[in-house]
N, C-alpha and C. Protein backbone atom coordinates (compact mmCIF):
# COMPACT_ATOMS: atom_id res chain seq x y z
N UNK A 1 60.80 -173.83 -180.07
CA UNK A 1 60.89 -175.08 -180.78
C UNK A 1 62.28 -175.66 -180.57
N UNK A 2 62.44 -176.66 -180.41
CA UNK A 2 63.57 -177.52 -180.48
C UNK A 2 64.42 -178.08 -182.07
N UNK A 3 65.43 -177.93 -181.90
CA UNK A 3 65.37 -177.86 -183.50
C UNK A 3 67.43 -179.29 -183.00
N UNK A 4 67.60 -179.84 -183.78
CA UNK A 4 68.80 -180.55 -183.92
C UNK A 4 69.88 -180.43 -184.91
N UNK A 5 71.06 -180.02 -184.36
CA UNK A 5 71.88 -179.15 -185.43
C UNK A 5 73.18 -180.09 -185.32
N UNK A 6 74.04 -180.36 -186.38
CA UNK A 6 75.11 -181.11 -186.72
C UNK A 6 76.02 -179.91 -186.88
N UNK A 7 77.03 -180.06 -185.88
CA UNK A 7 78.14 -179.20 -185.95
C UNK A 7 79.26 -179.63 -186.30
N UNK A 8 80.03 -178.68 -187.56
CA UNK A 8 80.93 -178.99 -187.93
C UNK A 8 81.89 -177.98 -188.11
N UNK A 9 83.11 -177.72 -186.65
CA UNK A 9 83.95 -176.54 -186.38
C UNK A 9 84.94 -176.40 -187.04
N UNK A 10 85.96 -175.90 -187.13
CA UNK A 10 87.06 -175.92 -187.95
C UNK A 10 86.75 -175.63 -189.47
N UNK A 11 85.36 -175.31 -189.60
CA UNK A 11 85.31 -174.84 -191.35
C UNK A 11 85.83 -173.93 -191.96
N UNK A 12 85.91 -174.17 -192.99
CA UNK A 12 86.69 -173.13 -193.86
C UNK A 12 85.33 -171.61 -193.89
N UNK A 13 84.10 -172.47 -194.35
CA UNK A 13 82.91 -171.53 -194.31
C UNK A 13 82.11 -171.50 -193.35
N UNK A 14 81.28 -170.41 -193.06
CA UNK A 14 80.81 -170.18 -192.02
C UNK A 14 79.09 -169.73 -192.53
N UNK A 15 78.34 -171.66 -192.57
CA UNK A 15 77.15 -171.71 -192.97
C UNK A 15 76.17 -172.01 -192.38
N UNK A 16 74.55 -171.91 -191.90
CA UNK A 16 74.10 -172.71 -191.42
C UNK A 16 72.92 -173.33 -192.62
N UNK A 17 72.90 -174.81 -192.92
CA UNK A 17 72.29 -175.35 -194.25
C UNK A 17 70.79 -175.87 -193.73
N UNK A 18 70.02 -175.71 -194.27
CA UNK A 18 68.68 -175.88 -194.07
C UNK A 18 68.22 -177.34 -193.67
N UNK A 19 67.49 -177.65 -192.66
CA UNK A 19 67.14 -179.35 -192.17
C UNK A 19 67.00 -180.36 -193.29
N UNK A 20 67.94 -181.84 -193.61
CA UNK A 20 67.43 -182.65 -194.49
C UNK A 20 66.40 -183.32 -194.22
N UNK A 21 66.16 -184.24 -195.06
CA UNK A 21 64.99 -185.36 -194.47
C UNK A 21 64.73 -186.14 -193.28
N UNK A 22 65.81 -185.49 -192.65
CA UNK A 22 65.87 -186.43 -190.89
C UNK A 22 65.63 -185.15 -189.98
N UNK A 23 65.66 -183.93 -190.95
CA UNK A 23 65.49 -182.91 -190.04
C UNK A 23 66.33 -182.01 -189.32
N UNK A 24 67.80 -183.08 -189.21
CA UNK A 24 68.99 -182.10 -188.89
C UNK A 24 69.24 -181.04 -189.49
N UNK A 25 69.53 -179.91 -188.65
CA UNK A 25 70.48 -178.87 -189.71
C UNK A 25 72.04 -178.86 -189.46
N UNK A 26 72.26 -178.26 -190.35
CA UNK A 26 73.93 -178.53 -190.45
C UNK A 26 74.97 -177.07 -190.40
N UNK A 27 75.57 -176.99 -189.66
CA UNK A 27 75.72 -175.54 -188.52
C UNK A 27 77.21 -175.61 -189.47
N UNK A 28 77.96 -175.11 -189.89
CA UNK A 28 79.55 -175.56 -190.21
C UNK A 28 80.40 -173.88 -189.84
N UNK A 29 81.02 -173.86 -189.00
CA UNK A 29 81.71 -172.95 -187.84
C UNK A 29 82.98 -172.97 -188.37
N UNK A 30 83.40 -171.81 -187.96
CA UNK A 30 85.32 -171.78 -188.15
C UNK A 30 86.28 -171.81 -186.63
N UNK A 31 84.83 -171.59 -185.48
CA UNK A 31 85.87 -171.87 -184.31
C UNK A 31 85.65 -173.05 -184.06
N UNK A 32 86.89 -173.56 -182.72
CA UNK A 32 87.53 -174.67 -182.72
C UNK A 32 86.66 -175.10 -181.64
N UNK A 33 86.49 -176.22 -181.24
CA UNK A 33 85.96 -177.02 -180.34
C UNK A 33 85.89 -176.94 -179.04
N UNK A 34 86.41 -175.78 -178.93
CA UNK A 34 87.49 -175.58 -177.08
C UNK A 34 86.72 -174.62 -176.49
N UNK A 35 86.56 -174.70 -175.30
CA UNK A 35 86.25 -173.81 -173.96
C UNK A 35 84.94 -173.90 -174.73
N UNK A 36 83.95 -174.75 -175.83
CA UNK A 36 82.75 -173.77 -176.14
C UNK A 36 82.68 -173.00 -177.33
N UNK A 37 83.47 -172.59 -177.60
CA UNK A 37 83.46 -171.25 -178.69
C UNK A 37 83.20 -171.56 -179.96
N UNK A 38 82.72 -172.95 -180.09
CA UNK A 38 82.05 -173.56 -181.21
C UNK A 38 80.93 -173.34 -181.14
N UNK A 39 80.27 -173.86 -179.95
CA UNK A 39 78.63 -173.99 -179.88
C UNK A 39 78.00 -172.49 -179.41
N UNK A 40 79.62 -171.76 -179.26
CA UNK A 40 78.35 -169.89 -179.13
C UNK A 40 78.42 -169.56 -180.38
N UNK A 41 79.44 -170.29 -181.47
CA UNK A 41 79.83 -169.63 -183.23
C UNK A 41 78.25 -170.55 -183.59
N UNK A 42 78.03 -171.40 -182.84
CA UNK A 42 76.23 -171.73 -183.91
C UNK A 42 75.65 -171.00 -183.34
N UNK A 43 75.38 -170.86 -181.61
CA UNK A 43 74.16 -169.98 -181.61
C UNK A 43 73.87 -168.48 -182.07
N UNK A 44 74.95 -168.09 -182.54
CA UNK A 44 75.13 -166.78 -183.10
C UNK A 44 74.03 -167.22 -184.92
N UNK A 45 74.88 -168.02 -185.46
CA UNK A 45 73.86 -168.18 -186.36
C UNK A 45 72.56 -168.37 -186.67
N UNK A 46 72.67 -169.02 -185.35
CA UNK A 46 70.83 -169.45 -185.13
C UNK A 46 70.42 -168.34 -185.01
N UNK A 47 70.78 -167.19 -184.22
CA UNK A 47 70.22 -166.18 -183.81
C UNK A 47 69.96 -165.52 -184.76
N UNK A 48 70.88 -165.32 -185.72
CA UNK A 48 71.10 -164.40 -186.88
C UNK A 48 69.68 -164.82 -188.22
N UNK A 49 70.05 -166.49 -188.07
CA UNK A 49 69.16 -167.30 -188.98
C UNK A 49 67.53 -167.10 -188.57
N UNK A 50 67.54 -167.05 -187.23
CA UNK A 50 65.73 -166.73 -186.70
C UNK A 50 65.32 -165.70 -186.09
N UNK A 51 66.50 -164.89 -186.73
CA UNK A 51 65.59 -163.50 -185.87
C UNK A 51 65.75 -163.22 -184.62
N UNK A 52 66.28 -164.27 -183.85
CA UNK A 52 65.97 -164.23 -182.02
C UNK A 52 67.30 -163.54 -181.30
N UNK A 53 67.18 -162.96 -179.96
CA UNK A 53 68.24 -162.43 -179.64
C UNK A 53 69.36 -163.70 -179.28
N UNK A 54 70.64 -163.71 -178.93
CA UNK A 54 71.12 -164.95 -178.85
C UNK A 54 70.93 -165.27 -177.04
N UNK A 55 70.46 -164.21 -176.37
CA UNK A 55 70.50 -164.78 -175.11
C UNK A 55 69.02 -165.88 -174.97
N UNK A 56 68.61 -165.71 -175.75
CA UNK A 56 67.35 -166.63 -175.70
C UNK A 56 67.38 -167.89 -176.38
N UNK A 57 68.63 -168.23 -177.18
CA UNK A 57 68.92 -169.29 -177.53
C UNK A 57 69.35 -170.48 -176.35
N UNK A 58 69.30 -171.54 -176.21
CA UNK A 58 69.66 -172.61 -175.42
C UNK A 58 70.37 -173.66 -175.65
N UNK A 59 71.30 -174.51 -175.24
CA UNK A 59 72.04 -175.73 -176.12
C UNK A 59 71.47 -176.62 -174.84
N UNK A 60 70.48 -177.48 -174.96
CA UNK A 60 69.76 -178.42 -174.08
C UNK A 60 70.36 -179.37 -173.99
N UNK A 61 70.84 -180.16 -175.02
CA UNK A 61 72.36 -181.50 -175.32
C UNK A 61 73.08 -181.04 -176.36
N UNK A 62 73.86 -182.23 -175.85
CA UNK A 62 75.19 -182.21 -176.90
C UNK A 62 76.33 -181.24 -176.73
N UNK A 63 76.41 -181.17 -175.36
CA UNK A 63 77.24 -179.94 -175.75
C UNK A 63 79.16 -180.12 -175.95
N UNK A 64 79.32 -181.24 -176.14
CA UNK A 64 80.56 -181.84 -176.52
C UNK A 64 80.51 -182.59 -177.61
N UNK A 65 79.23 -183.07 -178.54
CA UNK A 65 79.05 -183.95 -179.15
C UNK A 65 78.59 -183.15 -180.31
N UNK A 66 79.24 -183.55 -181.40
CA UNK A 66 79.10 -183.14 -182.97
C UNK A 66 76.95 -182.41 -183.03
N UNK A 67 76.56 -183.59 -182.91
CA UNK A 67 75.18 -183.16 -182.73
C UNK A 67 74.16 -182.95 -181.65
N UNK A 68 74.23 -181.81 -181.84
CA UNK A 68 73.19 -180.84 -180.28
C UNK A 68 71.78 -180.70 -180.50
N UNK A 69 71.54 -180.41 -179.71
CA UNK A 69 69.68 -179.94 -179.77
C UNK A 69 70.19 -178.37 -179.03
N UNK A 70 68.75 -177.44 -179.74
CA UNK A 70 68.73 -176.01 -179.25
C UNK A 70 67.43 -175.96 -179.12
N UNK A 71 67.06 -175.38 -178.13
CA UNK A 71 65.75 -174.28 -177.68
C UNK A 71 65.79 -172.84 -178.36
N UNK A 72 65.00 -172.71 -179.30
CA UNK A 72 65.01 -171.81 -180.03
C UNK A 72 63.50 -171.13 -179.87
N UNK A 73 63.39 -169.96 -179.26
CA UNK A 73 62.31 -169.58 -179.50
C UNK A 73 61.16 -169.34 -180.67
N UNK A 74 60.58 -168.87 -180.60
CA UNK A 74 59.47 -168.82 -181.92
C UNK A 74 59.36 -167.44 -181.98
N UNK A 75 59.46 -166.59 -183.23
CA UNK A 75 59.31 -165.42 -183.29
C UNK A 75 60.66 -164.58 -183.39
């Protein structure tokens, strides 16, 4: 499933908040924006959040941009 996540690095907490009414979820990370090490601090959560290993996670867009899309398997 494809799922759209709002990233927000530099947090103090390290949450991922359940989709609002538009469906986004909201990823909030403590690493910084650089080389990446933001968008592997979400897919770690995702992974953690669905069960899935993280190599099977995907960042399809966004990968510089606050809000990404992921390929997230099912199961």
């Amino acid at each position: 499933m494809k799922i759209k996540v709002k990233t927000t690095p530099r947090s103090k907490v390290v949450r991922l908040d359940e989709p609002g009414p538009d469906g986004v979820w909201q990823a909030r990370v403590q690493a910084p924006p650089v080389d990446g090490k933001a968008n592997e601090a979400v897919i770690r959560l995702l992974s953690d959040h669905f069960g899935v290993p993280k190599s099977r996670i995907t960042l399809v867009s966004g990968e510089t941009s606050r809000l990404k899309t992921f390929e997230v398997p099912e199961g």
